[in-house]
Structure formats: C-alpha cells, structure tokens
C-alpha atoms as a PDB file:
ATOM      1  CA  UNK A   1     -15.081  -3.711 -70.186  1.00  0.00           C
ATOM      2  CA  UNK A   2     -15.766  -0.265 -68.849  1.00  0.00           C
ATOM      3  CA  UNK A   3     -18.973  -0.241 -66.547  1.00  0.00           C
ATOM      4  CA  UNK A   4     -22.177   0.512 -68.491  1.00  0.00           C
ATOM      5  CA  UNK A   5     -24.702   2.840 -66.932  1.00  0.00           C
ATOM      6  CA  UNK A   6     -28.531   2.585 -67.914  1.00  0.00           C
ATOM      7  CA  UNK A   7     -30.571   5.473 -68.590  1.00  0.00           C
ATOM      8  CA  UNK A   8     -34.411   5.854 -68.451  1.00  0.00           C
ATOM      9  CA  UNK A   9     -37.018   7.794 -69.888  1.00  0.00           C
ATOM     10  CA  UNK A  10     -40.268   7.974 -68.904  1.00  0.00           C
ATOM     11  CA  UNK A  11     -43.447   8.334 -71.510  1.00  0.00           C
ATOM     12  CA  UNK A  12     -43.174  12.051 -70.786  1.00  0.00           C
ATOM     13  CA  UNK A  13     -39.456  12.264 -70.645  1.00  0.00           C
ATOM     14  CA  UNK A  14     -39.564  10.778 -74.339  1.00  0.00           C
ATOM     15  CA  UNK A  15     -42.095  13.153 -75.691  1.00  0.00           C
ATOM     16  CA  UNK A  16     -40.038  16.020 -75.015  1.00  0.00           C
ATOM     17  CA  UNK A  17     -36.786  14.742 -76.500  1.00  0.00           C
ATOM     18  CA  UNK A  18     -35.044  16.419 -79.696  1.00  0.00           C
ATOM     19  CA  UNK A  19     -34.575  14.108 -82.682  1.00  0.00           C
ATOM     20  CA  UNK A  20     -30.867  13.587 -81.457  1.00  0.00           C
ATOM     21  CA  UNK A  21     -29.892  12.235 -78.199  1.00  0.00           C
ATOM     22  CA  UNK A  22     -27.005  13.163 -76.662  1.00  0.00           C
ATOM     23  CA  UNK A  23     -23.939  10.772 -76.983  1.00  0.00           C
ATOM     24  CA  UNK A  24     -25.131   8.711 -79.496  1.00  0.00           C
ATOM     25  CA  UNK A  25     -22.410   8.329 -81.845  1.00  0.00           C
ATOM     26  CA  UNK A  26     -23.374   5.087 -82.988  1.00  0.00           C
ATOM     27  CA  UNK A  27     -26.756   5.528 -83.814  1.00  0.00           C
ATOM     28  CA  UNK A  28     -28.466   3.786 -81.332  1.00  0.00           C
ATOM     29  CA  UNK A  29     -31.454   5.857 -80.670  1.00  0.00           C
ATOM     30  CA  UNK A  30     -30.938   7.611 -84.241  1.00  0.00           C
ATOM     31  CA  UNK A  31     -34.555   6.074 -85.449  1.00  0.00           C
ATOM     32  CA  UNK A  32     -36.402   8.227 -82.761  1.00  0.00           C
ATOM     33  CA  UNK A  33     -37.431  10.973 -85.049  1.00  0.00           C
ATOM     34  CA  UNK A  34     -40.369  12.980 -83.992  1.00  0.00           C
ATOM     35  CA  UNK A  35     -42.859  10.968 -85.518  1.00  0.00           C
ATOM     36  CA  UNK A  36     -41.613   7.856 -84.197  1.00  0.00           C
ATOM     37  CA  UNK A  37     -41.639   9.575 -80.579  1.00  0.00           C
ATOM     38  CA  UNK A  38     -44.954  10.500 -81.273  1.00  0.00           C
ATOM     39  CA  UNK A  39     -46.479   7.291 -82.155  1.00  0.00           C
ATOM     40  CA  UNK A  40     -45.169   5.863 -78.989  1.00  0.00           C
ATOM     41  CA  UNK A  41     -46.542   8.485 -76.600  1.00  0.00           C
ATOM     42  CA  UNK A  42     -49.901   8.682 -78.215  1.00  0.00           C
ATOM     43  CA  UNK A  43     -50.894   5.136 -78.379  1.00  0.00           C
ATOM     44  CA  UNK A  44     -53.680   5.180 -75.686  1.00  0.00           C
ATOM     45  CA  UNK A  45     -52.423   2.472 -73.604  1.00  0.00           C
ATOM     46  CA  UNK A  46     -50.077   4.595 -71.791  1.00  0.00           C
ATOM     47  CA  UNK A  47     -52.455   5.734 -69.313  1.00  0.00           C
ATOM     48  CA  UNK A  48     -49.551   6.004 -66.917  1.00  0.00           C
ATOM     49  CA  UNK A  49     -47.106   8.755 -68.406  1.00  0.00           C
ATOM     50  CA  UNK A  50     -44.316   8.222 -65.415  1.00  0.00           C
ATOM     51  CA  UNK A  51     -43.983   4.978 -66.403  1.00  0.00           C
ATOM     52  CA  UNK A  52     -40.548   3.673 -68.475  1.00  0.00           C
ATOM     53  CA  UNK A  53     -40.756   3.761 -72.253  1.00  0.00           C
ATOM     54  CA  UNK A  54     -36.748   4.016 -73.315  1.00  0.00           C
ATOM     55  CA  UNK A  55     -34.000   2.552 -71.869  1.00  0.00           C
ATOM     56  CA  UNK A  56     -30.493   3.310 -72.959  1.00  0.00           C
ATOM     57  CA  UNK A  57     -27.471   2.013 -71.825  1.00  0.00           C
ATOM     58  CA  UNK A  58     -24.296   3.719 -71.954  1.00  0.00           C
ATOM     59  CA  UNK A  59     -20.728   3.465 -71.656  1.00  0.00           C
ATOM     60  CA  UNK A  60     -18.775   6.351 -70.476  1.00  0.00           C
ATOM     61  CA  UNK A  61     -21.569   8.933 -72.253  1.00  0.00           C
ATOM     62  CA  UNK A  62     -21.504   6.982 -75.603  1.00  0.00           C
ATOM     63  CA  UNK A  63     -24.550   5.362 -76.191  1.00  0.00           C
ATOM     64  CA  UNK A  64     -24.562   1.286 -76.482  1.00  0.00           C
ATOM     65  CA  UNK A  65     -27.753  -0.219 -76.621  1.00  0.00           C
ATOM     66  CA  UNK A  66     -31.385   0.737 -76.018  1.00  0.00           C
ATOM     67  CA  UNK A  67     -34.708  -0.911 -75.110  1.00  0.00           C
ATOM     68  CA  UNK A  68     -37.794   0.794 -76.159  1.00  0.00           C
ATOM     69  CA  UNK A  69     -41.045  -0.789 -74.706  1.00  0.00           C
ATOM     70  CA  UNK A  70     -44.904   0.041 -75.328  1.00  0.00           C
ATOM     71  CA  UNK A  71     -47.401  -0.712 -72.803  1.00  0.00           C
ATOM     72  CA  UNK A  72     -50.552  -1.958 -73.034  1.00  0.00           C
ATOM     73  CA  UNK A  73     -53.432  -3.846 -72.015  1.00  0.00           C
ATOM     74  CA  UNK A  74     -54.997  -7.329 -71.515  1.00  0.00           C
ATOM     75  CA  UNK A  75     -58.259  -8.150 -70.346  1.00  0.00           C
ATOM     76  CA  UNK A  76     -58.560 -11.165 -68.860  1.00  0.00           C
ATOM     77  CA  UNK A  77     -61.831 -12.229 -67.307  1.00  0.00           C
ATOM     78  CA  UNK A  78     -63.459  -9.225 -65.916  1.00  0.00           C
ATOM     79  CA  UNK A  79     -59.680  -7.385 -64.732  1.00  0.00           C
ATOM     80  CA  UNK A  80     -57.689  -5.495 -67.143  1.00  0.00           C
ATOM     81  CA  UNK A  81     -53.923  -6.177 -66.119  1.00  0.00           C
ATOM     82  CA  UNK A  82     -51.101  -3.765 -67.817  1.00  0.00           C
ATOM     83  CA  UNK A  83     -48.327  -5.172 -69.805  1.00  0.00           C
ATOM     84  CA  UNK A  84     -45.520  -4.041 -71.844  1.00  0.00           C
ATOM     85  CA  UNK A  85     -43.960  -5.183 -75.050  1.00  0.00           C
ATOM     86  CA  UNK A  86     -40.115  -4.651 -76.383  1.00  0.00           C
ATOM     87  CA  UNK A  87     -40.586  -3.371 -79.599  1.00  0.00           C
ATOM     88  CA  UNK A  88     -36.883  -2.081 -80.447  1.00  0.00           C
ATOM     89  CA  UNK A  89     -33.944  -3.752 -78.740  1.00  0.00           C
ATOM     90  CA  UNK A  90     -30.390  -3.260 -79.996  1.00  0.00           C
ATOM     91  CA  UNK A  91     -26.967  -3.575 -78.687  1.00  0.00           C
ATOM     92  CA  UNK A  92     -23.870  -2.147 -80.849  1.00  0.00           C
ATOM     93  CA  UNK A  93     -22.253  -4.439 -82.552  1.00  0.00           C
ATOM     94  CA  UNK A  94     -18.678  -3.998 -81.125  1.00  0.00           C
ATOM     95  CA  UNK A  95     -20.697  -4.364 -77.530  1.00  0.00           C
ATOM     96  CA  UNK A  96     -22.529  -7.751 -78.286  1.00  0.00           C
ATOM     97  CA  UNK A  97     -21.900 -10.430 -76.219  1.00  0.00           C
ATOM     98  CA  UNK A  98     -21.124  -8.560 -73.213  1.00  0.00           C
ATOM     99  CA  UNK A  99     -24.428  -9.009 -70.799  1.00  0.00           C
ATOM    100  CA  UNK A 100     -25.839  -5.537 -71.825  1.00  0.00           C
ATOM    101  CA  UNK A 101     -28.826  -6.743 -73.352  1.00  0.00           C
ATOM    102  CA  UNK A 102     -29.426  -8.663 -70.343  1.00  0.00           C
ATOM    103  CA  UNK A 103     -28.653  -5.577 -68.576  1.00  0.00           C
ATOM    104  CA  UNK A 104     -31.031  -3.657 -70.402  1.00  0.00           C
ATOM    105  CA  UNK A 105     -34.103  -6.467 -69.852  1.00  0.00           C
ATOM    106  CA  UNK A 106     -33.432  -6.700 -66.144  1.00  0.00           C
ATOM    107  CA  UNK A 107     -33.722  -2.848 -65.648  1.00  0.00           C
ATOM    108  CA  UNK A 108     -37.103  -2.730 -67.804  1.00  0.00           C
END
C-alpha cells in the first residue's frame, strides 16, 4: 500500500472551502456542499474556530477517507468540558481494511 497522508482543516479552514475539494475523485468529501459546510461552522459550540473539524486522508493526492467531527459541550457539575462527536466517517471501498480509519481516529 502506498503511504497515506492525513489532511486537516480547521473550523475556519472548512468555511472557506469551494463545494469541490481538490483530488477527490472518489467522492469522499463530495457531500460538503455549502450548506452542509455551513451547518457545521455555525453550530455555536465551536467557540474555538482553530480547532479540527475535517480530516481527510489521502493517498498520493487522491482522496481516501475523511473524518468530519462537531464539537460541543457537556456540563457536568458546575464545569463545562468540550467534546467532539464523529458525525461522517468513510473510507473508500477499494481502501477498507487497510488501518486508515484507524489512521484517521488517531489523528482526530
């Protein structure tokens, strides 16, 4: 297997992205129309704009897999601790079973 690279994107990073992401051939991060971009980066939990939203791994410039994660936050007792949630996870099909969605969770 070729080595796989991850990219991230930051809240901010992701709210300036076009509809189509470079290298993705496979239609990876396809669903990340503007409205879907939006919806992430205005939920009000994301206090912290620098913080990782998208991950995407790639091999050689062709998109694999991506992790796409939304913050937000738990009170527990008095303290309010930040969290985050994967809400879209998906390795290629002809990449499955490789360790890149492990990948992909370790880096988040």
């Amino acid at each position: 297997m070729k080595e796989i690279s991850i990219s991230k994107y930051s809240y901010d990073q992701l709210s300036h992205i076009d509809e189509y992401i470079e290298g993705d051939n496979l239609q990876i991060a396809s669903f990340l129309t503007r409205s879907v971009i939006s919806s992430y980066c205005d939920n009000p939990s994301n206090v912290d704009k620098n913080k990782t939203a998208l991950l995407l791994a790639l091999q050689s410039d062709l998109i694999v897999g991506r992790y796409l994660l939304i913050r937000t936050r738990i009170k527990k007792n008095d303290n309010i601790l930040d969290a985050c949630s994967p809400v879209s996870f998906e390795v290629h099909e002809s990449m499955r079973g490789k360790g890149i969605g492990s990948y992909l969770q370790e880096e988040a």
